[in-house]
PDB file of N, CA and C in Angstrom:
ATOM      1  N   UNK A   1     128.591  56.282 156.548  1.00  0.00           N
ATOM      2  CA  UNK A   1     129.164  54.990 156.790  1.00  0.00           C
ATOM      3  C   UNK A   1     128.263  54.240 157.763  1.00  0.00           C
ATOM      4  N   UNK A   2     128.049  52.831 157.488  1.00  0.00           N
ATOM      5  CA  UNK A   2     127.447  52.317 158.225  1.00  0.00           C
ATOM      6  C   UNK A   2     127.653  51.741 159.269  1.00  0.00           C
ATOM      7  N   UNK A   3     127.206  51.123 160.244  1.00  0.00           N
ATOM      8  CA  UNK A   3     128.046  50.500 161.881  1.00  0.00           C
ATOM      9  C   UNK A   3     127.869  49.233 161.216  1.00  0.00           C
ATOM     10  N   UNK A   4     128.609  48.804 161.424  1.00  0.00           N
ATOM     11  CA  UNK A   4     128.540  46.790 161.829  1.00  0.00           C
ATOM     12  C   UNK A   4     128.115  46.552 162.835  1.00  0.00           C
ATOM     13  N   UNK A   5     128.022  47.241 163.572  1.00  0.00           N
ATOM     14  CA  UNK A   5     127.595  46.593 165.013  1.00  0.00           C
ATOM     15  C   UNK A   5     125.971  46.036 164.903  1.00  0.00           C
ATOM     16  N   UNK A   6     126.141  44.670 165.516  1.00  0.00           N
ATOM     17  CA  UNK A   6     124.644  44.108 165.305  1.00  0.00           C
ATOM     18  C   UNK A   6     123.644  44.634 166.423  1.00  0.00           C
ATOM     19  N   UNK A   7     123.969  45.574 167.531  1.00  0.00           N
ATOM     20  CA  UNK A   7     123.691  45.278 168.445  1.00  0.00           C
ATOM     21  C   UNK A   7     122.580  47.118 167.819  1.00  0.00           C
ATOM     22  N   UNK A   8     123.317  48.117 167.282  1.00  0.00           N
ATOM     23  CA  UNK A   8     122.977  49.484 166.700  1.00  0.00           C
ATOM     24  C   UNK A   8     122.128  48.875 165.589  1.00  0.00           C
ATOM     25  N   UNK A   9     122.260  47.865 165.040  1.00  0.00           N
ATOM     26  CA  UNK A   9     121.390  47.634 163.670  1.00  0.00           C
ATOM     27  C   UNK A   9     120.069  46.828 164.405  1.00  0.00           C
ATOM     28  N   UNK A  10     119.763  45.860 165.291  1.00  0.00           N
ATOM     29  CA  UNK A  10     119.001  45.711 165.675  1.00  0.00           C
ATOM     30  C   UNK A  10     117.956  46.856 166.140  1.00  0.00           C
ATOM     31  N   UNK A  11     118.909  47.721 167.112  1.00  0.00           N
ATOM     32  CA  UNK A  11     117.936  49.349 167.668  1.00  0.00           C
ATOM     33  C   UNK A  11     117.767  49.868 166.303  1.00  0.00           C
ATOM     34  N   UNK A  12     118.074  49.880 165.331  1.00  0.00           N
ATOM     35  CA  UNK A  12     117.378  51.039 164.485  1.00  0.00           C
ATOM     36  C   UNK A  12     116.113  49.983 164.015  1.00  0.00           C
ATOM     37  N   UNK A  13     116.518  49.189 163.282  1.00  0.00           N
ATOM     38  CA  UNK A  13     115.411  47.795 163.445  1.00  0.00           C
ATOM     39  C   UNK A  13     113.875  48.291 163.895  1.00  0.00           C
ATOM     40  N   UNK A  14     114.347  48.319 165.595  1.00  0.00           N
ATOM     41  CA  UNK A  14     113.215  47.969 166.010  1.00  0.00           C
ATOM     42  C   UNK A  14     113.117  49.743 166.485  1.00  0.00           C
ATOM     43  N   UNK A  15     113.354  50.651 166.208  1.00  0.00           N
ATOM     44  CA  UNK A  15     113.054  52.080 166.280  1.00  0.00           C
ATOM     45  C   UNK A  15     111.834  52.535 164.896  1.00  0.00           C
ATOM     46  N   UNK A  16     112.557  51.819 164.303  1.00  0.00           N
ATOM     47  CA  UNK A  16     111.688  51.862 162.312  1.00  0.00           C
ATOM     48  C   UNK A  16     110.736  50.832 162.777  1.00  0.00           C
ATOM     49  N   UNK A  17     110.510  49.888 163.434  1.00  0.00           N
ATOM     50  CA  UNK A  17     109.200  49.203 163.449  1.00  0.00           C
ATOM     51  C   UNK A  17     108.329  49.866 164.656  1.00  0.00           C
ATOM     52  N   UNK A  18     108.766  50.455 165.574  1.00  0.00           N
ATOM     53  CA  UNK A  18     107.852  51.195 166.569  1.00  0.00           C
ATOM     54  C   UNK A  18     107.222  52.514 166.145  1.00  0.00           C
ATOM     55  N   UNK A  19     107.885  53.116 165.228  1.00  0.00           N
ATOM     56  CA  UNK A  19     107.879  54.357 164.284  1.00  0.00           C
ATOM     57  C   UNK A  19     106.675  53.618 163.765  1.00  0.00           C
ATOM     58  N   UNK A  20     106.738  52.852 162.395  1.00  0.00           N
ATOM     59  CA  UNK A  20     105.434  52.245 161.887  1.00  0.00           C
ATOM     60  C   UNK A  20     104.373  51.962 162.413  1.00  0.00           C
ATOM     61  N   UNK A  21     104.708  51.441 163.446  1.00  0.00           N
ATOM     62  CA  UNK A  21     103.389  51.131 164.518  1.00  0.00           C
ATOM     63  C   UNK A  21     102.905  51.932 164.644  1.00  0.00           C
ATOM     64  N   UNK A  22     103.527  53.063 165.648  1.00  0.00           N
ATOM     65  CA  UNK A  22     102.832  54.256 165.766  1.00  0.00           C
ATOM     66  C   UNK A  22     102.086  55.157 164.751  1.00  0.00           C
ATOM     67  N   UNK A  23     102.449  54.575 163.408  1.00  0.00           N
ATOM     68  CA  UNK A  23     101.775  55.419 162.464  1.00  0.00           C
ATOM     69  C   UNK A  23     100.492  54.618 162.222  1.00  0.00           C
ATOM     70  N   UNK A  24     100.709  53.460 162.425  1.00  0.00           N
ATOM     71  CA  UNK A  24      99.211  53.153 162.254  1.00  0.00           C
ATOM     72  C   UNK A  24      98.700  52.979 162.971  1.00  0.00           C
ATOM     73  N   UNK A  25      99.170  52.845 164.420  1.00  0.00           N
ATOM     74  CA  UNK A  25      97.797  53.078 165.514  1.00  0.00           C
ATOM     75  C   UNK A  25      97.221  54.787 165.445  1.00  0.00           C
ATOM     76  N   UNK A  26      97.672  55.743 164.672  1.00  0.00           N
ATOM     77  CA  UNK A  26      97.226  57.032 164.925  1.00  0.00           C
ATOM     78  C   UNK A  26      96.397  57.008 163.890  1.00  0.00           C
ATOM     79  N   UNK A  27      96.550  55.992 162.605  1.00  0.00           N
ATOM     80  CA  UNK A  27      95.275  56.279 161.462  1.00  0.00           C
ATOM     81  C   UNK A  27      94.548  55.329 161.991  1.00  0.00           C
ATOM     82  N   UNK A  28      94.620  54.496 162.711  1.00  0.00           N
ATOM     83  CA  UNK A  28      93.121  53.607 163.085  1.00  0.00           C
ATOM     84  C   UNK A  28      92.668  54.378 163.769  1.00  0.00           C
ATOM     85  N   UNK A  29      93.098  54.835 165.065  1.00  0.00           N
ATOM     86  CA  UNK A  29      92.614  55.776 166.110  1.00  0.00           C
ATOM     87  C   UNK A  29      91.479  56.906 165.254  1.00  0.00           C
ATOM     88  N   UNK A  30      92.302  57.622 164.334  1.00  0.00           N
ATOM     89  CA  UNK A  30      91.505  58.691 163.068  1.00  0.00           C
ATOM     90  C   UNK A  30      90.257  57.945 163.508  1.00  0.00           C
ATOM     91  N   UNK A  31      90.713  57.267 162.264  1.00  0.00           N
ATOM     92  CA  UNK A  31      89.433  56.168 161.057  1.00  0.00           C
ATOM     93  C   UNK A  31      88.546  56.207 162.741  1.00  0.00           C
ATOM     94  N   UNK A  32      88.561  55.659 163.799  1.00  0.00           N
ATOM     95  CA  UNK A  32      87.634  54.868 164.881  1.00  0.00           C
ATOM     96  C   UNK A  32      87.082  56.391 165.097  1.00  0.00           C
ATOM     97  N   UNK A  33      87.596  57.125 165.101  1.00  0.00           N
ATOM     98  CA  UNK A  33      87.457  58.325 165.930  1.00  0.00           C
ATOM     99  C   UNK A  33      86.145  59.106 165.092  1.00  0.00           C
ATOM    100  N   UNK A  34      86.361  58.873 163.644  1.00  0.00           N
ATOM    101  CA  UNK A  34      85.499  59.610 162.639  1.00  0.00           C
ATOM    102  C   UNK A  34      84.308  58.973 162.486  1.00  0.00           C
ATOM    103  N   UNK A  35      84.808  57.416 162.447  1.00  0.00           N
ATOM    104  CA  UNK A  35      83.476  56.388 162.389  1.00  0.00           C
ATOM    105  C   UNK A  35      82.330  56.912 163.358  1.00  0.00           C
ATOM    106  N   UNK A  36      82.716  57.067 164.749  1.00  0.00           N
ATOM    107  CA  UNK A  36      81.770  57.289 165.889  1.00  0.00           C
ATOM    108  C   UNK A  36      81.552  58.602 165.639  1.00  0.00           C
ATOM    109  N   UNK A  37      81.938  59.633 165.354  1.00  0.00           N
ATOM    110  CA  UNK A  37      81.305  60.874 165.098  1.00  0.00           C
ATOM    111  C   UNK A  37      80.075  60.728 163.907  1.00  0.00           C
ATOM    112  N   UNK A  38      80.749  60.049 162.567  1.00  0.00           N
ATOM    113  CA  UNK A  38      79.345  59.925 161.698  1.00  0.00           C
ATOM    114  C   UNK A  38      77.821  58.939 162.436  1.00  0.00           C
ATOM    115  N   UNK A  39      78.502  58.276 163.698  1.00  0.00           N
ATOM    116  CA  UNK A  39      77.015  57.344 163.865  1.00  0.00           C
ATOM    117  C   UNK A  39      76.236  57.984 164.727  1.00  0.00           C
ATOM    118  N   UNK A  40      77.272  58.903 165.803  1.00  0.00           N
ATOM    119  CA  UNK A  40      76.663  60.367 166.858  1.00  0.00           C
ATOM    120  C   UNK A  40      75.851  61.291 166.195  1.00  0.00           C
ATOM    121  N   UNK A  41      76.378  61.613 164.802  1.00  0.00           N
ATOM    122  CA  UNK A  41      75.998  62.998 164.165  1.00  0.00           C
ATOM    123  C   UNK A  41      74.596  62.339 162.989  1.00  0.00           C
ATOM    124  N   UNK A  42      75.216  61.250 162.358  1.00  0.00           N
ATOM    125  CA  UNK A  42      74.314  60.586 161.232  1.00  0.00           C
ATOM    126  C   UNK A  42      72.654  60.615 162.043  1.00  0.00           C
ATOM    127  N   UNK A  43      72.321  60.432 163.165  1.00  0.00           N
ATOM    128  CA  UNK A  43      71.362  60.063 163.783  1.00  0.00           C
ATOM    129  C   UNK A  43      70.654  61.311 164.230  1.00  0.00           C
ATOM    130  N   UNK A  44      70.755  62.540 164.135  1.00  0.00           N
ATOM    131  CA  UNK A  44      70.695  63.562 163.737  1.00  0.00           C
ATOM    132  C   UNK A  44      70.023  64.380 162.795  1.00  0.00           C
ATOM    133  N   UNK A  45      68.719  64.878 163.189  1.00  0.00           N
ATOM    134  CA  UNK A  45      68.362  65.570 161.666  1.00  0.00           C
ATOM    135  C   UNK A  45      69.277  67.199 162.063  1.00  0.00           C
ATOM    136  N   UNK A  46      70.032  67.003 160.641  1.00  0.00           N
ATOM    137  CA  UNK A  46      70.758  68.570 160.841  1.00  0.00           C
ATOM    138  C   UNK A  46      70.699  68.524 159.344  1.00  0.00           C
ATOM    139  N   UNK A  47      70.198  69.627 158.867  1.00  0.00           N
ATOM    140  CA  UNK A  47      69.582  70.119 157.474  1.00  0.00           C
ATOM    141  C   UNK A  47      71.336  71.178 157.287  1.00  0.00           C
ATOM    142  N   UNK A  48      71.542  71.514 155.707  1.00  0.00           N
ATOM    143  CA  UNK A  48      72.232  71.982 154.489  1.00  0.00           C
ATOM    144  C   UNK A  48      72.179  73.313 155.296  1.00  0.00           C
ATOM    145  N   UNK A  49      72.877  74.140 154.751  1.00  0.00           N
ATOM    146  CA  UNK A  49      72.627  75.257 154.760  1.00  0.00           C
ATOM    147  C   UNK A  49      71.949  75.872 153.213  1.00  0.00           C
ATOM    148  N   UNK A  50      71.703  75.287 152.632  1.00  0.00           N
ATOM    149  CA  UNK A  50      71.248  75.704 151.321  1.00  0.00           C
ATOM    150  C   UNK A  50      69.533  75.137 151.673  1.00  0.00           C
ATOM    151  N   UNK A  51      69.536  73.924 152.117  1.00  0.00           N
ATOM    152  CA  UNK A  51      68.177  73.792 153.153  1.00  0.00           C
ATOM    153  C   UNK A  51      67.484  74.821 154.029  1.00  0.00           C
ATOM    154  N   UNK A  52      68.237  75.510 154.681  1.00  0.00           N
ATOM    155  CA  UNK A  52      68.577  76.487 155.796  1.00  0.00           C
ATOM    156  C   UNK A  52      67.493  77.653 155.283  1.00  0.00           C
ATOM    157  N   UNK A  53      68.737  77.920 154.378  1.00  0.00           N
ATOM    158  CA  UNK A  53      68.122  79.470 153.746  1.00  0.00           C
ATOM    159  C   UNK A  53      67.108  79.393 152.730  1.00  0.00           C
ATOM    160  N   UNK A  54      66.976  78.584 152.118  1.00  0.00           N
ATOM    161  CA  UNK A  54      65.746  78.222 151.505  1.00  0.00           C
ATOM    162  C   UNK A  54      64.351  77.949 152.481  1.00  0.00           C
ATOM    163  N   UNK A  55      64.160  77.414 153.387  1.00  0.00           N
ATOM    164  CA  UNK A  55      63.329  77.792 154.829  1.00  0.00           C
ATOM    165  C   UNK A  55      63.528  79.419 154.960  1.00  0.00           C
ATOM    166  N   UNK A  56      64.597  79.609 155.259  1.00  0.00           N
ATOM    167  CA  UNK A  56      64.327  81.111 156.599  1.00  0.00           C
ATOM    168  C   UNK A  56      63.633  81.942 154.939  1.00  0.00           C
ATOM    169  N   UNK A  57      63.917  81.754 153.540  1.00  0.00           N
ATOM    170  CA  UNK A  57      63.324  83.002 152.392  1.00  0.00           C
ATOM    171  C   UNK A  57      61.864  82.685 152.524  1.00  0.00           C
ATOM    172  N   UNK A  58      61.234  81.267 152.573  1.00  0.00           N
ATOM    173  CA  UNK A  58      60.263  80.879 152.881  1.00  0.00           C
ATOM    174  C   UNK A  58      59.155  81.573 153.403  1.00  0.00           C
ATOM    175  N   UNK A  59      59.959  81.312 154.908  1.00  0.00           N
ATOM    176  CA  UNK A  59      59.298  82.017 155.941  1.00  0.00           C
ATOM    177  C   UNK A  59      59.339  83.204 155.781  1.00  0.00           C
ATOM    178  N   UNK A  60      60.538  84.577 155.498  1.00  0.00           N
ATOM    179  CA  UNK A  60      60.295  85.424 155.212  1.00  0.00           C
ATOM    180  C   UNK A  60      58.787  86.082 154.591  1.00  0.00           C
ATOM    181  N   UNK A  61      58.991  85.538 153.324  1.00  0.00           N
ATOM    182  CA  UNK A  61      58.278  85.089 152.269  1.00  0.00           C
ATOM    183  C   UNK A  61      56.392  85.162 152.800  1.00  0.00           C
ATOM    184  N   UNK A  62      56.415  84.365 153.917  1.00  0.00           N
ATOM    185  CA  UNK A  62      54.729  83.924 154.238  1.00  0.00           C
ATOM    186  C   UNK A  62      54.817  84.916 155.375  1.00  0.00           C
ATOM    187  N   UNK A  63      55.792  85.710 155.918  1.00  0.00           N
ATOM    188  CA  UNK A  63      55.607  86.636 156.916  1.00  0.00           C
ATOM    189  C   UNK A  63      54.755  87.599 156.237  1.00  0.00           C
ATOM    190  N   UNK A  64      55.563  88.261 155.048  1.00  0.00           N
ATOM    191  CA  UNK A  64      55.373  89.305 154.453  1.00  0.00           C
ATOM    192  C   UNK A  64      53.787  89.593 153.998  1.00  0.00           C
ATOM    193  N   UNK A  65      53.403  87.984 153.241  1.00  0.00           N
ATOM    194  CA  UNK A  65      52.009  87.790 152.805  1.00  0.00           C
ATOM    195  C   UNK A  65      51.085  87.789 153.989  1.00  0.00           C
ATOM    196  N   UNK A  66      51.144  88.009 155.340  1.00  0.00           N
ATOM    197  CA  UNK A  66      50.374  87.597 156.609  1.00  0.00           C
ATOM    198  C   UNK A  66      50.278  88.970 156.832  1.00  0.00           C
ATOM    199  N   UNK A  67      51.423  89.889 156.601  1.00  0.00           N
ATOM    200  CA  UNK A  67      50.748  90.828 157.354  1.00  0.00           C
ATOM    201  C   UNK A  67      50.383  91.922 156.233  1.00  0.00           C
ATOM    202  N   UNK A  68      50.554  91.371 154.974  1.00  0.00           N
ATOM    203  CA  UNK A  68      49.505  92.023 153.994  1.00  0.00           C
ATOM    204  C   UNK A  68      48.483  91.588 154.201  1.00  0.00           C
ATOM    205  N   UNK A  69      47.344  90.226 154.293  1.00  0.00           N
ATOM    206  CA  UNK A  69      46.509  90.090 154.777  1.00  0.00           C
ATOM    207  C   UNK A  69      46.216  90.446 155.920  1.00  0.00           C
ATOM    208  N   UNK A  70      47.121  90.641 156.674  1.00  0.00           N
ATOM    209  CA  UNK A  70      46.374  91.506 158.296  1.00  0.00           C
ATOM    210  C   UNK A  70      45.782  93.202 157.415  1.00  0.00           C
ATOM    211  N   UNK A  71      46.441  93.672 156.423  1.00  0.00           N
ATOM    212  CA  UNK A  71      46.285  95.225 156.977  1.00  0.00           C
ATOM    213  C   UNK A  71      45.002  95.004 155.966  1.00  0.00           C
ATOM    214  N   UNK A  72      44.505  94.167 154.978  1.00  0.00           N
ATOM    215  CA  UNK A  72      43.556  93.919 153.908  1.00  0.00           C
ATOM    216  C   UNK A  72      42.533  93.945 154.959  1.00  0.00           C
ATOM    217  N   UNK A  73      42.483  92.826 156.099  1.00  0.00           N
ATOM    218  CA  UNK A  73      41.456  92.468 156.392  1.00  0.00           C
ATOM    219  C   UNK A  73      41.094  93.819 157.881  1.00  0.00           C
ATOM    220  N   UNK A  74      42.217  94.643 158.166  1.00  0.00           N
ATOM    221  CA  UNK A  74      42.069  95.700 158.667  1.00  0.00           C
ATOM    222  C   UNK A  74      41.314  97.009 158.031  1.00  0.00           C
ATOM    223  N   UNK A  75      41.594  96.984 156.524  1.00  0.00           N
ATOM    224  CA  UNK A  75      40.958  97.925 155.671  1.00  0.00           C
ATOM    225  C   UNK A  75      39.573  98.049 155.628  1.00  0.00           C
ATOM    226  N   UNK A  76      39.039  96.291 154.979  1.00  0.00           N
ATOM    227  CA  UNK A  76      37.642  95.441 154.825  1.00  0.00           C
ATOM    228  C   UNK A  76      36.997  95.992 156.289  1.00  0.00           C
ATOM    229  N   UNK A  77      37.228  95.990 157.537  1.00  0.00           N
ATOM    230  CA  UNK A  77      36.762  95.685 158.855  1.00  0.00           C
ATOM    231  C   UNK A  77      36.399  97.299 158.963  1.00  0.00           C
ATOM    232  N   UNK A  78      37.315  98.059 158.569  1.00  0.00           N
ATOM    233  CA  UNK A  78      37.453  99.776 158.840  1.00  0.00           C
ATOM    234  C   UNK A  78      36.142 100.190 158.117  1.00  0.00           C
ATOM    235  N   UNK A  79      36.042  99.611 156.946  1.00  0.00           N
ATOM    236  CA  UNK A  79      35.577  99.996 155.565  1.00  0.00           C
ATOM    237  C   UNK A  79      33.822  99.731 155.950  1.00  0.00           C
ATOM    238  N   UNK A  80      33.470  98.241 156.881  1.00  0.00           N
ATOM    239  CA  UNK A  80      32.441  98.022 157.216  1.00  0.00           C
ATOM    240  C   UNK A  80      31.782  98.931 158.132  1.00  0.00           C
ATOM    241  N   UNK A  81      32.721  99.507 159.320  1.00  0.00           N
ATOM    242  CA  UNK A  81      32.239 100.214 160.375  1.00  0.00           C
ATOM    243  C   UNK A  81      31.843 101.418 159.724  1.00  0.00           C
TER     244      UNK A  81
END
């Protein structure tokens, strides 16, 4: 049942419009909040992780070949003396 009273219908009124408010000052707040993280972070070189590991196999990769050429050119050097 509902009140007649104008005085309870006004407070819910303005309880449901402070309610709303508050919902959208918390998604602008978001939205502002995310904006400044992408212009903090955007400015940033920070590489993928699929970037990442494709580097570190890389490097692996030219480690492995370096110190096969170390023990080659250790062999060649042995081989001369």
């Amino acid at each position: 049942m509902q009140s007649q009273n104008p005085l309870i219908a006004d407070f819910v009124k303005l309880a449901n419009s402070a309610a709303g408010t508050l919902a959208g000052m918390s998604r602008e707040a978001r939205d502002a909040a995310r904006e400044r993280a992408r212009e903090t972070f955007g400015g940033m070189d920070f590489v993928s992780r699929e970037e990442f590991d494709a580097v570190k196999t890389m490097a692996g990769r030219a480690r492995e070949e370096a110190e096969d050429l170390k023990a080659r050119v250790e062999a060649l050097e042995a081989k001369i003396k």
